[in-house]
Protein backbone atom coordinates (compact mmCIF):
# COMPACT_ATOMS: atom_id res chain seq x y z
CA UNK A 1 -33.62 -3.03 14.23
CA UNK A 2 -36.59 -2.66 12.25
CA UNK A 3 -36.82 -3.32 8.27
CA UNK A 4 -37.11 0.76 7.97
CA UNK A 5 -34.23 1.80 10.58
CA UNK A 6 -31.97 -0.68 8.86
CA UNK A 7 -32.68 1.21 5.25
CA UNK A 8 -32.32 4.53 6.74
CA UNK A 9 -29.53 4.01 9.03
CA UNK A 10 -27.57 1.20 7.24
CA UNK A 11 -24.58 4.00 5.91
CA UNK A 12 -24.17 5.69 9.14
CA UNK A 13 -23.94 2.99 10.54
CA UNK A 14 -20.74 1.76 8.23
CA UNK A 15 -19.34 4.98 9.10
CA UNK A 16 -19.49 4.18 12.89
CA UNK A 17 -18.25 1.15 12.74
CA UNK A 18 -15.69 1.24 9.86
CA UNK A 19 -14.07 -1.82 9.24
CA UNK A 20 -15.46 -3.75 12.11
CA UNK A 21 -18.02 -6.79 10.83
CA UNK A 22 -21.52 -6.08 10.83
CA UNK A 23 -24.78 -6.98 9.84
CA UNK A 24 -28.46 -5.34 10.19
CA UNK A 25 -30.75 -7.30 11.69
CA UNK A 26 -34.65 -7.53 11.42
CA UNK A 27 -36.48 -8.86 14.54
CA UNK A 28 -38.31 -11.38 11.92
CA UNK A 29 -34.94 -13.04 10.89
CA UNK A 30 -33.73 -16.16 12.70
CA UNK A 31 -30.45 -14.35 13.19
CA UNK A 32 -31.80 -11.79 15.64
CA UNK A 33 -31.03 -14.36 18.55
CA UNK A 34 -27.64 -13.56 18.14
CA UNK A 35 -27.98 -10.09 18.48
CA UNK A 36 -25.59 -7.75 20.62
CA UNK A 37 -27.01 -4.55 20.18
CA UNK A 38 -30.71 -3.81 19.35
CA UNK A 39 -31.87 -0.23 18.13
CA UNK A 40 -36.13 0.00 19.42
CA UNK A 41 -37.16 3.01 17.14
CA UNK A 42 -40.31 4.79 17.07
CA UNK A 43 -41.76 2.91 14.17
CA UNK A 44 -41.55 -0.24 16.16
CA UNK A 45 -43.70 0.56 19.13
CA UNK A 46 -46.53 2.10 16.55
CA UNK A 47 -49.59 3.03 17.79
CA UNK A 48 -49.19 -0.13 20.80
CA UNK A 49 -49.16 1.17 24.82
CA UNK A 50 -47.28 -0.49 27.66
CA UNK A 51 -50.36 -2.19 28.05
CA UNK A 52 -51.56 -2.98 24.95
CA UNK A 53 -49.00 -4.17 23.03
CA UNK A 54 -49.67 -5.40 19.00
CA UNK A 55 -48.20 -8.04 17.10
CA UNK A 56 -45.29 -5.88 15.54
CA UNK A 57 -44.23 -4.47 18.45
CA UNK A 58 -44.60 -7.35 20.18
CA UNK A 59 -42.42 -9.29 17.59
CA UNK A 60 -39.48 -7.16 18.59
CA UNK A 61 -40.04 -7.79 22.32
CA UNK A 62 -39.59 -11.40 21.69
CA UNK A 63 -36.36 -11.21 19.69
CA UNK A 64 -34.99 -8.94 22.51
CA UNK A 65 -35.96 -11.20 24.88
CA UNK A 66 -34.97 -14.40 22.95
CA UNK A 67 -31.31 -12.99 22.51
CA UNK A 68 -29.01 -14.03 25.09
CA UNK A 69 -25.79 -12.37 23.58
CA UNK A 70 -27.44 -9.31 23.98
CA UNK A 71 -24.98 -6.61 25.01
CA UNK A 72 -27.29 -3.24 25.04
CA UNK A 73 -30.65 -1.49 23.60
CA UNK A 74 -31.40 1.54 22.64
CA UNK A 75 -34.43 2.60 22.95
CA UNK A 76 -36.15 5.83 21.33
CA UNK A 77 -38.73 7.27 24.57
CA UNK A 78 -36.67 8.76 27.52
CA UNK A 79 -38.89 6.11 29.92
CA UNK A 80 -37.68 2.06 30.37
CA UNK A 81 -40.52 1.44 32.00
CA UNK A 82 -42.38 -1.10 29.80
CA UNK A 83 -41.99 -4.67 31.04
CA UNK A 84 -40.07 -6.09 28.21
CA UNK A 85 -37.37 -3.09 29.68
CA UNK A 86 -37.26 -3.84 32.90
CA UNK A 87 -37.08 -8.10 32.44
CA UNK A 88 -34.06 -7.06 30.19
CA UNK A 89 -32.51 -4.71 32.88
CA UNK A 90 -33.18 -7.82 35.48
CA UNK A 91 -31.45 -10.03 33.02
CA UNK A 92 -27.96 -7.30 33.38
CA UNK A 93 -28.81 -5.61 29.80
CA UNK A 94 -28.25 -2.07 29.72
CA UNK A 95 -30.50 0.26 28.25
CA UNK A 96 -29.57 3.43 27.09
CA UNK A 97 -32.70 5.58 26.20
CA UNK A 98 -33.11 8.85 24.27
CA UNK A 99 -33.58 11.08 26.99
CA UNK A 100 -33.95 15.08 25.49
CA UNK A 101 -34.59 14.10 22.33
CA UNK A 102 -37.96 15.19 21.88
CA UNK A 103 -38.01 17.59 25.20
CA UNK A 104 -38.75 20.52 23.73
CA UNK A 105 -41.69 18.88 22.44
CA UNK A 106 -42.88 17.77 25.59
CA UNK A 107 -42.54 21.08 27.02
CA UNK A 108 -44.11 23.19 24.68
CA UNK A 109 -47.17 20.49 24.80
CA UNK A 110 -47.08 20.95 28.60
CA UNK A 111 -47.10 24.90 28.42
CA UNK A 112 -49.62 24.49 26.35
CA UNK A 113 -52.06 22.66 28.12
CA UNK A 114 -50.81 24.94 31.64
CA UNK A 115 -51.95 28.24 29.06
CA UNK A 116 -54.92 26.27 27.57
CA UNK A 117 -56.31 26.07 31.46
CA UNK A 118 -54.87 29.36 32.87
CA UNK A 119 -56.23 31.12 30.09
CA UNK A 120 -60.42 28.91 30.58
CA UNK A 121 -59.98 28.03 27.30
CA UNK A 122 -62.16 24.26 28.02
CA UNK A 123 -64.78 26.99 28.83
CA UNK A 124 -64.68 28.68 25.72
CA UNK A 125 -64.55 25.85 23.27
CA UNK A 126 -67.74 24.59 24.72
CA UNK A 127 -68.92 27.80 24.32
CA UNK A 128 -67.93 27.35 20.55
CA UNK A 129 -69.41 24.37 20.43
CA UNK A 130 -72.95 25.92 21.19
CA UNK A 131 -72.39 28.92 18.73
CA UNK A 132 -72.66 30.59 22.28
CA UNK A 133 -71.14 34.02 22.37
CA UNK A 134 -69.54 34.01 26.07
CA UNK A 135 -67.01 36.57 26.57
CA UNK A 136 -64.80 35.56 30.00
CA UNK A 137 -65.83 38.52 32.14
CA UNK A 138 -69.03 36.53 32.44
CA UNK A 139 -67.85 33.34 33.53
CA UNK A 140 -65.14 34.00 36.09
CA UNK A 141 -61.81 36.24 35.25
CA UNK A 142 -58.44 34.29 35.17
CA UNK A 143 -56.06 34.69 36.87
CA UNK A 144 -52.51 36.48 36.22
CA UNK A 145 -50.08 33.55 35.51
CA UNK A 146 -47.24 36.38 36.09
CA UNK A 147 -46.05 35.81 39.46
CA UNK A 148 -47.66 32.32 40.25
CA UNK A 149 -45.63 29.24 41.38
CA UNK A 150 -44.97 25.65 39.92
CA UNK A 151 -44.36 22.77 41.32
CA UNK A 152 -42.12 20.96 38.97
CA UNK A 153 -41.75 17.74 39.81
CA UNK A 154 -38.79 15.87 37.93
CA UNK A 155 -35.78 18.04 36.62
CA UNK A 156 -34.22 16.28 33.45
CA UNK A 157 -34.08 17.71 30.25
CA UNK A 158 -38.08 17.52 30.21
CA UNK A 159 -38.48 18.88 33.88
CA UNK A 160 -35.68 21.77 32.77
CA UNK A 161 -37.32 22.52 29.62
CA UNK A 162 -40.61 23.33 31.31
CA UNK A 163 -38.61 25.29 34.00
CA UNK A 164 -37.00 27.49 31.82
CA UNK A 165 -40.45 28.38 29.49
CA UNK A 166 -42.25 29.18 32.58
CA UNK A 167 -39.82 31.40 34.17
CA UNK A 168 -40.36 33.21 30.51
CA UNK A 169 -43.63 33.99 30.98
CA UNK A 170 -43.48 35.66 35.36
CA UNK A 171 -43.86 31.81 36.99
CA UNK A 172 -41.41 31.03 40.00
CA UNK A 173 -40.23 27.76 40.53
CA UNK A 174 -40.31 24.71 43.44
CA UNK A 175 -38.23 22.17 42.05
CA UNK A 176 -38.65 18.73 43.31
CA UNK A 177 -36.11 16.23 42.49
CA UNK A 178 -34.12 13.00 43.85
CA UNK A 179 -31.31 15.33 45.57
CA UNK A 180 -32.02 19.04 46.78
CA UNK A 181 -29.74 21.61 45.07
CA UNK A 182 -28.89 25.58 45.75
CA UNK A 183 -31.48 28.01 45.01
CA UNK A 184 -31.48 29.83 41.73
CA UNK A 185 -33.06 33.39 41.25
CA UNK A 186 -36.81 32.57 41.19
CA UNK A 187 -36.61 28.74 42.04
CA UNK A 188 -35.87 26.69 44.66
CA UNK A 189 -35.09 23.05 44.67
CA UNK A 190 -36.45 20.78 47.34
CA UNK A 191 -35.62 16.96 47.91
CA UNK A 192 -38.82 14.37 47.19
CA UNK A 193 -39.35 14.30 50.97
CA UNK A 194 -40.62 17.42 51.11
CA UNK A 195 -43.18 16.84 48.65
CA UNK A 196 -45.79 17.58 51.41
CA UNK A 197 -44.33 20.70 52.34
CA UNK A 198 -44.31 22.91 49.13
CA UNK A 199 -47.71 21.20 47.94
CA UNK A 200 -50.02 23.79 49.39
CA UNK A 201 -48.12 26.57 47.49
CA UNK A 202 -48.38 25.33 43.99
CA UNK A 203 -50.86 27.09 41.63
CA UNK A 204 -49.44 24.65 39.03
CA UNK A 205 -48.06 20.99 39.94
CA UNK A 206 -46.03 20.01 36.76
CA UNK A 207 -45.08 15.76 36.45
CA UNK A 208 -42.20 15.54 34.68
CA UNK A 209 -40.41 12.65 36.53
CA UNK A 210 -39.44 9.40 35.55
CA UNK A 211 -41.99 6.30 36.49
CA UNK A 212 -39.93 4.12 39.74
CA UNK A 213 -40.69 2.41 42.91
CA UNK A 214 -40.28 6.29 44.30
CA UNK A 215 -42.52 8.33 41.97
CA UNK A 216 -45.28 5.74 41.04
CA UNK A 217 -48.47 6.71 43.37
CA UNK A 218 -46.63 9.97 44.27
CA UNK A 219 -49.82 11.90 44.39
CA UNK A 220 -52.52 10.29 45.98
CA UNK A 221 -55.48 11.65 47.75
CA UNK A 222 -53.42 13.02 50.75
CA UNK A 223 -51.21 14.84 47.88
CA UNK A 224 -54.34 16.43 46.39
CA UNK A 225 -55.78 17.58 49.34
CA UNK A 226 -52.71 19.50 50.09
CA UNK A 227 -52.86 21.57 46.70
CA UNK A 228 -55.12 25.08 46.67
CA UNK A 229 -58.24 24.77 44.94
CA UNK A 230 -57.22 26.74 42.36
CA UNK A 231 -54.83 24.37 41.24
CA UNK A 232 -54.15 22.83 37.97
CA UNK A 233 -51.90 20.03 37.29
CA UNK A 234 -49.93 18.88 34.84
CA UNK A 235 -49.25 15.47 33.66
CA UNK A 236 -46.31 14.71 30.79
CA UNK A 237 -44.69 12.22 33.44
CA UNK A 238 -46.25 8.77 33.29
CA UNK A 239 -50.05 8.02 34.22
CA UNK A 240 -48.98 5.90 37.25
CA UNK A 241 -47.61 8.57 38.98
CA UNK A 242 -50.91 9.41 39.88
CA UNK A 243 -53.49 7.95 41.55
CA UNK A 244 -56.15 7.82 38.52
CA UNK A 245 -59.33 7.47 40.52
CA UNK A 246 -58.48 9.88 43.69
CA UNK A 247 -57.58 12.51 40.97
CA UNK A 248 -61.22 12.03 39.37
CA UNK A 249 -62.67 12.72 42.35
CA UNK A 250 -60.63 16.06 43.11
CA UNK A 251 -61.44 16.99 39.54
CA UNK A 252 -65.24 16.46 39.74
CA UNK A 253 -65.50 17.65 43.32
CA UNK A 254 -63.99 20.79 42.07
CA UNK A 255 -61.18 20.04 44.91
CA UNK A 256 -58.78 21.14 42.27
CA UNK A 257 -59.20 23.59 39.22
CA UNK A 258 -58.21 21.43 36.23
CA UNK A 259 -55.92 19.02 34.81
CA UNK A 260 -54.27 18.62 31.04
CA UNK A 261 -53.27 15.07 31.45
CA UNK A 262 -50.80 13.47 28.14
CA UNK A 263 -50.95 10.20 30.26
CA UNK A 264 -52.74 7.77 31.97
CA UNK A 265 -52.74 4.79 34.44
CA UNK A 266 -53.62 2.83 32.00
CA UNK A 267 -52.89 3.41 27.87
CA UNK A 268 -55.10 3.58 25.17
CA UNK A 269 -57.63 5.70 27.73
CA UNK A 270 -60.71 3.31 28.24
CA UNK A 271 -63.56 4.70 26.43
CA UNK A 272 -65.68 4.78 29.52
CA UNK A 273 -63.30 6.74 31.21
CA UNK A 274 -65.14 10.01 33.52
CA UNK A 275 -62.04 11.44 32.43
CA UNK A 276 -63.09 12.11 28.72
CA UNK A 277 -66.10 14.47 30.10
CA UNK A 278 -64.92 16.12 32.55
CA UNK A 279 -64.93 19.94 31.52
CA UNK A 280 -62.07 21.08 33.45
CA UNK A 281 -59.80 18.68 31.88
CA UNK A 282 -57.65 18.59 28.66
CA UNK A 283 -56.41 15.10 27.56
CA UNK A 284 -54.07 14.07 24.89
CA UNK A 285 -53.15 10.47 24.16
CA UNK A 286 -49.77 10.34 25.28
CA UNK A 287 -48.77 12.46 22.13
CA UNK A 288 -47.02 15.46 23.98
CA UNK A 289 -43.88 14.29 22.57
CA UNK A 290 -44.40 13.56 18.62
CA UNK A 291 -42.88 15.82 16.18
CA UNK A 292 -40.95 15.04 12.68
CA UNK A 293 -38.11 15.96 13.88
CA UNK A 294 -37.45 13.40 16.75
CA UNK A 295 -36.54 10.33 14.47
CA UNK A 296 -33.55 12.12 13.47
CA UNK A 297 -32.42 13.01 16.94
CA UNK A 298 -33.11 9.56 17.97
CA UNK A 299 -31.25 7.91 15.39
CA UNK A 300 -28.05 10.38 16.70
CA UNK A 301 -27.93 9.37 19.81
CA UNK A 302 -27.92 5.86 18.44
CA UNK A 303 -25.20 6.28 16.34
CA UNK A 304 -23.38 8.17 19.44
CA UNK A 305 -23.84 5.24 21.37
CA UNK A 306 -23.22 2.79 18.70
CA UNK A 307 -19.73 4.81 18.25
CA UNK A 308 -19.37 4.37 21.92
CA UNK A 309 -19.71 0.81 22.24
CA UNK A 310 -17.32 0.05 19.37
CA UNK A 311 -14.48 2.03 21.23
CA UNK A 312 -15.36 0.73 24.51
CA UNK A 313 -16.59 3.89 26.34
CA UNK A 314 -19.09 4.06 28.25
CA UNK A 315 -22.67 4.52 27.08
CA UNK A 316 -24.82 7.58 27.42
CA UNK A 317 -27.98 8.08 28.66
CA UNK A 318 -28.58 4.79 30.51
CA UNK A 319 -31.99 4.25 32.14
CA UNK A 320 -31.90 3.88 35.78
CA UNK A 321 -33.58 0.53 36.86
CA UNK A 322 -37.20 1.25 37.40
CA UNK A 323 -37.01 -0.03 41.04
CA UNK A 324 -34.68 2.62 42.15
């Protein structure tokens, strides 16, 4: 674990472990070949992508890869999709991510953005912007959000989260997930199949789902065609899960209403990206998540696991392989 994890989490850790031999571990030290367990917290990733990955973080993904003994990681996002992940998975090491931790987060960032759209409100901060006063009655009413539907796509404790907060404000839900399930009072659950099918009734498509063989490319231009034009989407999944350039078209054709998008196909957002200009679109970069209170949450689902391990039970919250 990192210089700063070890510092913080050095006592609970004793008290997890007791009287069983241990020592904390910094990817720099020699030692960290020997590793069994590796903790991957926030502060090691930084401000480095799955694509662009810098020297720190990059130090860590070399002692995880250099140690053979390696039993498990833990890793503090809810996705194991990042290439060092998945060559550890193909090597037979678990990883156990922290999946809910910062859901809440992610959801209120994703209701925001679905408001921020419903309500125009790209229309009136350019308006701002050119000291322009131009009330909404001018421009095109909004619509009621009471009574519109989602399309939720993923239902974990992100895709749940979302759920619930739009049932709070009059939205029913389409649920689309691995497995159908039995209809709840104002949602139904479909299986991934059927994707096509409940597509043309979304006023909102929400991506919540996990990035795998099944969901990366999920909507494509076929998928956008199918959604009303008065659509907005959603994005807190993972960029690949859409098809980047078909969704610029649909945004600039108009072919959709708007999009607030947290991620992207590929991370930090090119500069030269259409996507920064377009005015019916709300970006953030891949910050729906951050709060100050997610370290802490992290760091107990650690120490669950940790306490796990040491008894021989089995871990929580293990990523499925990305290929599945």
């Amino acid at each position: 674990m990192s210089g700063r994890a070890a510092a913080q989490l050095a006592e609970p850790v004793q008290r997890v472990l007791g009287n069983r031999a241990h020592a904390l571990i910094a990817p720099d030290d020699p030692q960290a070949a020997w590793a069994d367990v590796a903790f991957v917290s926030r502060d090691v990733t930084g401000a480095s992508t799955k694509h662009r990955v810098l020297p720190p973080t990059q130090q860590m993904y070399d002692a995880l890869l250099r140690a053979e003994r390696l039993q498990w990681v833990h890793i503090h996002s809810a996705g194991a999709d990042r290439p060092v992940y998945v060559a550890l998975q193909e090597r037979g090491v678990p990883i156990a991510t922290s999946s809910g931790a910062n859901a809440p987060v992610v959801a209120q960032s994703a209701l925001l953005g679905l408001l921020a759209l419903a309500r125009h409100w790209p229309l009136l901060l350019a308006a701002q912007r050119r000291h322009e006063w131009a009330p909404l009655i001018t421009s095109g009413l909004p619509r009621d959000l009471h009574g519109q539907t989602a399309v939720v796509v993923g239902w974990g404790p992100v895709g749940r989260e979302i759920g619930r907060l739009l049932q709070a404000i009059g939205l029913s839900l389409i649920v689309v997930r691995r497995t159908a399930a039995a209809p709840r009072p104002g949602m139904r659950t479909v299986c991934d199949t059927e994707l096509h099918e409940v597509l043309p009734r979304a006023d909102w498509l929400v991506l919540a789902c996990p990035l795998t063989q099944r969901t990366e490319g999920l909507v494509g231009a076929r998928e956008l065609a199918l959604l009303p034009s008065h659509c907005g989407i959603v994005n807190v999944a993972r960029g690949e899960v859409i098809v980047q350039e078909a969704l610029v078209e649909a945004l600039r054709g108009r072919r959709i209403a708007g999009a607030y998008l947290d991620v992207f196909a590929y991370e930090p957002l090119p500069a030269d990206s259409p996507l920064w200009d377009l005015p019916n679109v709300i970006l953030t970069p891949h910050s729906a998540g951050f709060s100050d209170g997610n370290a802490e949450r992290v760091a107990r689902m650690f120490l669950d696991n940790l306490g796990r391990w040491s008894r021989g039970e089995a871990l929580a919250n293990l990523a499925r392989p990305v290929a599945s």
